[in-house]
Protein backbone atom coordinates (compact mmCIF):
# COMPACT_ATOMS: atom_id res chain seq x y z
CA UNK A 1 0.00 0.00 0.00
CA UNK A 2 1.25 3.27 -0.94
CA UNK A 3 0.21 6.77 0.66
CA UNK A 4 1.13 10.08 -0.58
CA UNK A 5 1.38 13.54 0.68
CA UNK A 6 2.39 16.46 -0.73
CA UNK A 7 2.77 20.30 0.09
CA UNK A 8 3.40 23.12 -3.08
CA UNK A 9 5.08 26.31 -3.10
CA UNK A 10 4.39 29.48 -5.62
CA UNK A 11 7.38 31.25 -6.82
CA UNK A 12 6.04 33.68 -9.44
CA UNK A 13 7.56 31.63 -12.26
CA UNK A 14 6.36 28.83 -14.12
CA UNK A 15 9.13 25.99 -14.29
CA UNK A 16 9.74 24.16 -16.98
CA UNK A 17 13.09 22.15 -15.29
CA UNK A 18 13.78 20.76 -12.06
CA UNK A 19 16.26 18.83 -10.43
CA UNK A 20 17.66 17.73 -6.95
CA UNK A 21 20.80 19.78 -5.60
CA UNK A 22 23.78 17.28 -4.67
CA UNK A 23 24.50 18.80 -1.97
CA UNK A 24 27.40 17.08 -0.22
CA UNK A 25 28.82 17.48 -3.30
CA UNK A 26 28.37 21.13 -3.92
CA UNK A 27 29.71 21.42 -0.33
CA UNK A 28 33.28 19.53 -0.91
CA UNK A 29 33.76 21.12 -3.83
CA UNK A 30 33.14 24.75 -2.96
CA UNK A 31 35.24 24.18 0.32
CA UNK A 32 38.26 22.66 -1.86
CA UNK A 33 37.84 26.01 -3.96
CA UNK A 34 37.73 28.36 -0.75
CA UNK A 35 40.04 26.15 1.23
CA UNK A 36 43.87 27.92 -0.33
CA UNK A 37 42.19 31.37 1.15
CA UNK A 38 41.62 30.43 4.49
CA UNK A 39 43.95 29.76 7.16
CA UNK A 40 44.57 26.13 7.97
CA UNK A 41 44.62 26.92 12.32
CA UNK A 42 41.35 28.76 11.78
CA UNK A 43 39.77 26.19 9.33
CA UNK A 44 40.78 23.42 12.56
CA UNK A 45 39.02 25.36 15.11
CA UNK A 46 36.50 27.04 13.59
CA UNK A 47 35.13 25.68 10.05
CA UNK A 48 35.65 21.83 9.74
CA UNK A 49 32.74 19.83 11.05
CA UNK A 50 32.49 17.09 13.48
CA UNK A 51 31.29 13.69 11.92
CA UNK A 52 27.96 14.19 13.78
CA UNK A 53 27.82 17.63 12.02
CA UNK A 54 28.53 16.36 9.00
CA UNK A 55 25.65 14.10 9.16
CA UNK A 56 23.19 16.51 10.22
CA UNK A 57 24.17 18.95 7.44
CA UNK A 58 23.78 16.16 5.25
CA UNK A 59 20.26 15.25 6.20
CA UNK A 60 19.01 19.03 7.18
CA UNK A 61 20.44 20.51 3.80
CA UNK A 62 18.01 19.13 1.41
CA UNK A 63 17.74 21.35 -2.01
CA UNK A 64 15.56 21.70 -5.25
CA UNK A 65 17.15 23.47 -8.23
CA UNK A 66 13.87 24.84 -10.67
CA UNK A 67 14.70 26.95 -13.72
CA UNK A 68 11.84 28.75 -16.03
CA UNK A 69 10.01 31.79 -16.72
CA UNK A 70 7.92 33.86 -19.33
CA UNK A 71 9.86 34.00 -22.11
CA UNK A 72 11.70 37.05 -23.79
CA UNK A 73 8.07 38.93 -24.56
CA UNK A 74 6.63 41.38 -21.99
CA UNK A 75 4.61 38.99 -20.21
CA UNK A 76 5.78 40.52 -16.58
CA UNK A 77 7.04 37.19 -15.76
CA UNK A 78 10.98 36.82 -14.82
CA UNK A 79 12.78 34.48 -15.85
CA UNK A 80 15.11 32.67 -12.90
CA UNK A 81 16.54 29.98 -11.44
CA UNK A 82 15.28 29.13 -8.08
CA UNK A 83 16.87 27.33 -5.47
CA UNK A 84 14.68 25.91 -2.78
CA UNK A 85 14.70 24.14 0.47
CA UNK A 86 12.78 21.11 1.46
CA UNK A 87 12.18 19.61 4.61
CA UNK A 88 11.86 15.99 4.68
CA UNK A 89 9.86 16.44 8.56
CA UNK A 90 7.24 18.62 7.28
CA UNK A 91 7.04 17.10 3.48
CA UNK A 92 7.26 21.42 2.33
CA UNK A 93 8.83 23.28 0.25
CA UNK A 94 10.32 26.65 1.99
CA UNK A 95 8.04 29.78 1.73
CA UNK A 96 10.85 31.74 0.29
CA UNK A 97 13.47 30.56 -2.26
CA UNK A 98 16.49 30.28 -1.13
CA UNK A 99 17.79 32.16 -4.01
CA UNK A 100 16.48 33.40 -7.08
CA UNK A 101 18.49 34.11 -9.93
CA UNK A 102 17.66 35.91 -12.45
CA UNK A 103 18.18 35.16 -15.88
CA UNK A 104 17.64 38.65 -17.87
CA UNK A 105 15.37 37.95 -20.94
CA UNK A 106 17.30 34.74 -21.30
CA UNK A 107 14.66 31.90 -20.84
CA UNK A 108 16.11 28.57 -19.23
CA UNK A 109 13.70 26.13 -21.06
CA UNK A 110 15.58 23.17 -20.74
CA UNK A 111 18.38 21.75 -17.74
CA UNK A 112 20.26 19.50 -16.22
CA UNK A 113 22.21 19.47 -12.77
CA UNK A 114 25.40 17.78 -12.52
CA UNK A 115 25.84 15.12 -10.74
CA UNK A 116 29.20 15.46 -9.00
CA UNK A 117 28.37 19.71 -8.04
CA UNK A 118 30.05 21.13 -11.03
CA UNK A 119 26.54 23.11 -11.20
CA UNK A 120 23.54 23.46 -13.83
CA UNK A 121 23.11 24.07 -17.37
CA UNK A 122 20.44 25.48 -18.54
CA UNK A 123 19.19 25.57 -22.28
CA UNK A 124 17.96 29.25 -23.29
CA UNK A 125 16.82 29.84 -26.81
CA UNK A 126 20.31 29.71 -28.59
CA UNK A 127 22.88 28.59 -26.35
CA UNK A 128 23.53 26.96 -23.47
CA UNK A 129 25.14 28.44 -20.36
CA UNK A 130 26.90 27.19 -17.19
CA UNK A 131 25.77 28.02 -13.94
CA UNK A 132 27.77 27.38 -10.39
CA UNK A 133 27.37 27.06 -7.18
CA UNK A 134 28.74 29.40 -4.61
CA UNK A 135 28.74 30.07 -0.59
CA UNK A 136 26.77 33.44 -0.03
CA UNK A 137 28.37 35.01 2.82
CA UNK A 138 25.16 37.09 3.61
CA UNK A 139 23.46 33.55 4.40
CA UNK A 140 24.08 31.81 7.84
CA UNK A 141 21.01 29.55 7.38
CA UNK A 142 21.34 28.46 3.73
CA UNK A 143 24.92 28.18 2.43
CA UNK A 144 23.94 27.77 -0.83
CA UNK A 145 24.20 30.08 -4.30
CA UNK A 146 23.98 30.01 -7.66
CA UNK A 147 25.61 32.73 -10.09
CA UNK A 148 26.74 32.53 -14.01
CA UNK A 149 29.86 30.84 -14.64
CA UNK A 150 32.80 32.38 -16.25
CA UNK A 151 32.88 29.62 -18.05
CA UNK A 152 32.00 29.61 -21.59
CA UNK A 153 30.32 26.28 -23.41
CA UNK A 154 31.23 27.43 -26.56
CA UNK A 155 30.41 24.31 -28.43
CA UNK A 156 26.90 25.23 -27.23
CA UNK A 157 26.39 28.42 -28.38
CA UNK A 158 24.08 29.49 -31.21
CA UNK A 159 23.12 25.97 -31.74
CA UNK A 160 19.58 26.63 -31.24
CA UNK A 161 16.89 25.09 -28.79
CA UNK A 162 17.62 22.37 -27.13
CA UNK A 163 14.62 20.41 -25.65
CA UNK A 164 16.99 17.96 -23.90
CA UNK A 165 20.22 17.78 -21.96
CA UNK A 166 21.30 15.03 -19.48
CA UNK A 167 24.77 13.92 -17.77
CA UNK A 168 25.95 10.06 -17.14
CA UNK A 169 25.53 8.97 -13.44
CA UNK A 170 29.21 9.66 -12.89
CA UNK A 171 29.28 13.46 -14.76
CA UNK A 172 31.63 12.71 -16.70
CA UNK A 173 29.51 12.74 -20.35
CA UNK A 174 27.17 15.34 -21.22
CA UNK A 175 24.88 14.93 -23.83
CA UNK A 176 22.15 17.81 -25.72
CA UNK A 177 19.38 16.94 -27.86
CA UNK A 178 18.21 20.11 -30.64
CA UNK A 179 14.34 20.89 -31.34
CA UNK A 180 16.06 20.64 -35.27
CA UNK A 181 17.19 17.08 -34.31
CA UNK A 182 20.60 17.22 -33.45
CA UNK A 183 22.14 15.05 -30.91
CA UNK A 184 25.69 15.96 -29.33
CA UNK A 185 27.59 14.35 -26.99
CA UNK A 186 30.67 15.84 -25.08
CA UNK A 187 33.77 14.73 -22.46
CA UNK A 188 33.08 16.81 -19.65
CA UNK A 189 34.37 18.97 -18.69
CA UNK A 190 36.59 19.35 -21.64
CA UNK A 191 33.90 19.09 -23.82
CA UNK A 192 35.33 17.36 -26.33
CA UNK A 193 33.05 16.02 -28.92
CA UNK A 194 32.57 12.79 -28.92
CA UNK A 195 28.97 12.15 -31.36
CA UNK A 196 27.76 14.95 -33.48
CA UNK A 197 24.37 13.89 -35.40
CA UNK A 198 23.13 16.43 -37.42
CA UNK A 199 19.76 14.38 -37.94
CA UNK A 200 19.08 12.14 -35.17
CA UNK A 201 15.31 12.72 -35.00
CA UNK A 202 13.36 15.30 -36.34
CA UNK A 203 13.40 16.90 -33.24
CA UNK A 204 15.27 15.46 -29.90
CA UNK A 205 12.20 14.59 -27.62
CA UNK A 206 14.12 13.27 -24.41
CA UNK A 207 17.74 11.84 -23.67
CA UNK A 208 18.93 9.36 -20.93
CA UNK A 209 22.17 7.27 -19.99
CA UNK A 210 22.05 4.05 -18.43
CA UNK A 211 23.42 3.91 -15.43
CA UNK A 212 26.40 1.90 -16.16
CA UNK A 213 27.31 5.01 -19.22
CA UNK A 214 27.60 2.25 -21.74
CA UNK A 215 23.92 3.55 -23.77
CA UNK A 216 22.15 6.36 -24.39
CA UNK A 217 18.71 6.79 -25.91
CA UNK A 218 17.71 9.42 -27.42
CA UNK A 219 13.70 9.99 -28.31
CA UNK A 220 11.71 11.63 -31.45
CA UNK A 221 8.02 11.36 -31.22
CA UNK A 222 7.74 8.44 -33.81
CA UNK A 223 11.43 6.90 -32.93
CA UNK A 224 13.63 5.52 -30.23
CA UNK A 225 17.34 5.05 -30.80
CA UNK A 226 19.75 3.50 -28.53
CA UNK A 227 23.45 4.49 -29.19
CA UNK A 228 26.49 3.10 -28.01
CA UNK A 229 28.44 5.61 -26.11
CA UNK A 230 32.34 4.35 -26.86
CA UNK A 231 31.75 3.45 -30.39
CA UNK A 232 29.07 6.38 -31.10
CA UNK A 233 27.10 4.00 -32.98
CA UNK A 234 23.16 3.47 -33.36
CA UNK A 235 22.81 -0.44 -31.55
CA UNK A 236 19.27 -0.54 -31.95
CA UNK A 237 15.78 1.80 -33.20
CA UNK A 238 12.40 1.08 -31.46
CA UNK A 239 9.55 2.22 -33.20
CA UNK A 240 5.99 3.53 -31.93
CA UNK A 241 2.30 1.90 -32.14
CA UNK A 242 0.18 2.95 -34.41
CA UNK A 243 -1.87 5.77 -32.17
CA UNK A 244 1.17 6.25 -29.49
CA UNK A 245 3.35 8.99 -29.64
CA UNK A 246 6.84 8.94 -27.70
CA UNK A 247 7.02 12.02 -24.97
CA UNK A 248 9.74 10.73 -22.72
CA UNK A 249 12.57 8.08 -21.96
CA UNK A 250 14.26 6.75 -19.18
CA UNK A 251 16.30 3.81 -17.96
CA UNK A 252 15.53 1.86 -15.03
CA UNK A 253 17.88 2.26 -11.92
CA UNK A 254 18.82 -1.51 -11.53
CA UNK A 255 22.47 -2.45 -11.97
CA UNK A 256 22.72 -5.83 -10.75
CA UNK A 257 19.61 -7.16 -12.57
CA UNK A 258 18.47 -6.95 -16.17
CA UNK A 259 17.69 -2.95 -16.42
CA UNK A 260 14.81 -2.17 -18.62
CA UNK A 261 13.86 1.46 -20.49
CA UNK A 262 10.94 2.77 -20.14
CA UNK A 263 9.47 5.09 -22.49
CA UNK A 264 6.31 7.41 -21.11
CA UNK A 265 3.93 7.87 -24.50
CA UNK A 266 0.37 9.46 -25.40
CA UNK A 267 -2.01 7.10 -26.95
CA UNK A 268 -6.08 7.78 -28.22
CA UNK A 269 -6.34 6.73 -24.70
CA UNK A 270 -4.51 8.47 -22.18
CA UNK A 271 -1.07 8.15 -21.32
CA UNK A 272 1.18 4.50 -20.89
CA UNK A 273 4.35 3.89 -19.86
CA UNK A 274 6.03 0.85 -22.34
CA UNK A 275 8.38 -1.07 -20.94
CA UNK A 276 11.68 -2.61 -23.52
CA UNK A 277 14.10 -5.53 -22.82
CA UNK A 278 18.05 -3.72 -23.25
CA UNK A 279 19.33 -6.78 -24.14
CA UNK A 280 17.24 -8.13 -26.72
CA UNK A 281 15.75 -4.43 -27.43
CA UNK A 282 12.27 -6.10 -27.80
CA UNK A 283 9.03 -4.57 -26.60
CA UNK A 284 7.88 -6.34 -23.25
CA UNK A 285 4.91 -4.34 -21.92
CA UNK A 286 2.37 -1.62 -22.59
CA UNK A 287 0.77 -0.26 -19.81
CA UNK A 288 -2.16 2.84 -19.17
CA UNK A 289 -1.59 4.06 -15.99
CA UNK A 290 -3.55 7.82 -16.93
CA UNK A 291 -6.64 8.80 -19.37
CA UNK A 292 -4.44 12.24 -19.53
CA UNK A 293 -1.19 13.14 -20.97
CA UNK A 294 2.21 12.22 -19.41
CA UNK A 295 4.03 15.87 -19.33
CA UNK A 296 6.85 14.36 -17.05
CA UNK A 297 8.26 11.07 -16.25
CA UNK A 298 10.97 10.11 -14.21
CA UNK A 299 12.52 6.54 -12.28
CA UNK A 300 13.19 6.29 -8.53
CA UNK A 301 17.20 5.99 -7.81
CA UNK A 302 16.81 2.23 -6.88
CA UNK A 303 14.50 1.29 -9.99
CA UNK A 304 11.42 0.38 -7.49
CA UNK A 305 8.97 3.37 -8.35
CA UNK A 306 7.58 5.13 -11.54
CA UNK A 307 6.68 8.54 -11.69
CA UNK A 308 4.34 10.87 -13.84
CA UNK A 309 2.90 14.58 -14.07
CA UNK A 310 0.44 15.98 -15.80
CA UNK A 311 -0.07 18.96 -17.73
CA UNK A 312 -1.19 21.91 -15.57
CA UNK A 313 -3.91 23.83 -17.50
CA UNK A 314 -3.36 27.49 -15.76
CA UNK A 315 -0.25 29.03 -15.24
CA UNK A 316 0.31 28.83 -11.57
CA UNK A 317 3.98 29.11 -11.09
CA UNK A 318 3.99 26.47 -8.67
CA UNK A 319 5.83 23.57 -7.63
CA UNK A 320 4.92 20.33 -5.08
CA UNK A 321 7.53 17.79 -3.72
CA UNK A 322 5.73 14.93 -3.23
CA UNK A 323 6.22 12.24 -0.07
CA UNK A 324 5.45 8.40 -1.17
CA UNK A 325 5.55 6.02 2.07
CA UNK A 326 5.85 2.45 0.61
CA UNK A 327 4.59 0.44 3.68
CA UNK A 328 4.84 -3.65 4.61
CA UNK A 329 1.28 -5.53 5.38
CA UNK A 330 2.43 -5.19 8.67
CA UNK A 331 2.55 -1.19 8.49
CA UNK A 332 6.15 -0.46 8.72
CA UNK A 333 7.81 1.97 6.46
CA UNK A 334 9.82 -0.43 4.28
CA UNK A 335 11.22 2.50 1.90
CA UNK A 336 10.64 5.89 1.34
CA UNK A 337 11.20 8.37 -1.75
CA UNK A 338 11.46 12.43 -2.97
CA UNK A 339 9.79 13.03 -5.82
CA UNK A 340 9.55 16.21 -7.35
CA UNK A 341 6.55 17.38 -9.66
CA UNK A 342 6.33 20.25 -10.92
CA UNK A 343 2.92 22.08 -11.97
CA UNK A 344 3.95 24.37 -14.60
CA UNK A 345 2.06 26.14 -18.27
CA UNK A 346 1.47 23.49 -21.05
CA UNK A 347 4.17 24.00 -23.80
CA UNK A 348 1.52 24.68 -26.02
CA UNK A 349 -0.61 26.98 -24.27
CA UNK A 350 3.19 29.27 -24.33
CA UNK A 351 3.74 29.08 -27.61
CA UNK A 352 0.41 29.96 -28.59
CA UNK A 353 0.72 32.97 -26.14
CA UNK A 354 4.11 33.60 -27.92
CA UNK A 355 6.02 33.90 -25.12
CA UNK A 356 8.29 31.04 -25.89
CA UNK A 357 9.42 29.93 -29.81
């Protein structure tokens, strides 16, 4: 049996990107950047944490990076990245972002959050840019920033809209899917090329690594493709049902079993999630799990939970983390899982608006 709660938060800008802050990570490295400007006697006796505190930073420090906004137009509505807090206890986002960066007229439409705390990229209308994390020093609560990065990702820049970006578990491979169909996968953070497809799909849908690195899929709405990362190479091409069309991928979590992708699609009747074998490639199930249309679709870290979003039809700005409780017959909490969902503008509703291309 499976309960849920869930508590929202309105931050004046509807998201179109989300993703959870690594926080231990941003931590070590913004300390090993700050550490050659401090001195080592005061660092002992004042700055370096105790185990215990360790710990409790660890488990108190819980963040949500969101990136989105109204477009270039003169809607009124920023454009930002927010950082926000979430406590596990209460199952809430905080009232107030932690920070809120603003992006100028700049719309992030698109990102991804590295995995190791090298920071976000964000996919405006043309280009790409880097964003990092930082240590505010007007912040004793939340020691947490974001600003723009000096750094340049030149290989990314007037390249167009990107509707999909994604890093390998480890950070180490960075790949960007174009609404014109390119696909592009870098070293990173060298950023050396290592696939450039001018026409993967007619337009890049979704992108996902497994979590061993070894495959990536990349989605259209009428075609799957499964490269292989070393040899850059096409392995495999899954094609649609007759009324389904492909929205989003993702590979299961599971490395010491058979993993499986998943691919979220809208059918005549609602939304299914179809489920593929990545050994033999060969479609093993087709299941409705919504008489609506999947607008986000994501896979629990250990493989044991599916989740999906639907389209929000107003434009409330708001986001929800979401508490699943996965209890035993007997009652006990056996596992327990973050999701979050955000409720955000329908792509289409923006474009008819004209506030995004």
């Amino acid at each position: 049996m499976t309960d849920t709660l869930s508590d929202l938060q309105k931050y004046g800008v509807p998201f179109y990107g989300s993703g959870w802050v690594p926080y231990n990570h941003v931590r070590s490295k913004v300390n090993s950047q700050e550490k050659h400007e401090d001195d080592e006697e005061d660092n002992k006796e004042d700055e370096d944490p105790t185990q215990s505190e360790e710990e409790e930073i660890s488990t108190s420090l819980n963040y949500v990076v969101l990136a989105g906004g109204g477009g270039e137009g003169r809607s009124g509505i920023p454009n930002a990245i927010v950082v926000s807090h979430v406590d596990f206890a209460s199952n809430s986002l905080s009232d107030q972002p932690v920070v809120k960066l603003g992006t100028g007229s700049d719309l992030p439409y698109r990102m991804t959050v590295h995995p190791r705390g090298d920071g976000v990229i964000c996919a405006m209308q043309q280009s790409c840019r880097l964003f990092e994390w930082e240590e505010p020093e007007d912040n004793e609560v939340h020691k947490l920033g974001v600003k723009g990065s000096e750094k340049v990702l030149t290989q990314l820049e007037d390249v167009g809209q990107q509707l999909a970006l994604t890093f390998n578990s480890e950070g180490s491979v960075l790949a960007a899917g174009g609404e014109d169909g390119s696909l592009r996968v870098f070293k990173w953070p060298s950023m050396e090329i290592i696939l450039n497809e001018a026409q993967a799909h007619s337009s890049v849908k979704s992108l996902d690594f497994s979590c061993d690195g070894k495959f990536l899929v990349s989605l259209g709405s009428s075609l799957c493709r499964i490269w292989d990362v070393t040899s850059s190479k096409v392995i495999a091409s899954l094609a649609k049902g007759n009324d389904e069309v492909f929205a989003i991928c993702r590979f299961s979590q599971i490395v010491d079993k058979n993993p499986v992708l998943y691919i979220a699609a809208v059918t005549d009747h609602g939304g299914s999630i179809l489920t593929w074998n990545t050994t033999t490639w060969k479609r093993m199930h087709a299941n409705r799990v919504v008489r609506e249309p999947i607008s986000a679709f994501n896979v629990s870290a250990d493989g044991k939970f599916l989740a999906v979003a639907l389209i929000s039809a107003s434009l409330d700005s708001s986001a929800r983390v979401t508490l699943i409780k996965d209890k035993t017959k007997s009652g006990g909490m056996s596992w327990l899982i973050i999701f979050m969902v955000l409720l955000a503008i329908a792509v289409y509703f923006m474009k008819e608006k004209g506030i995004i291309p």
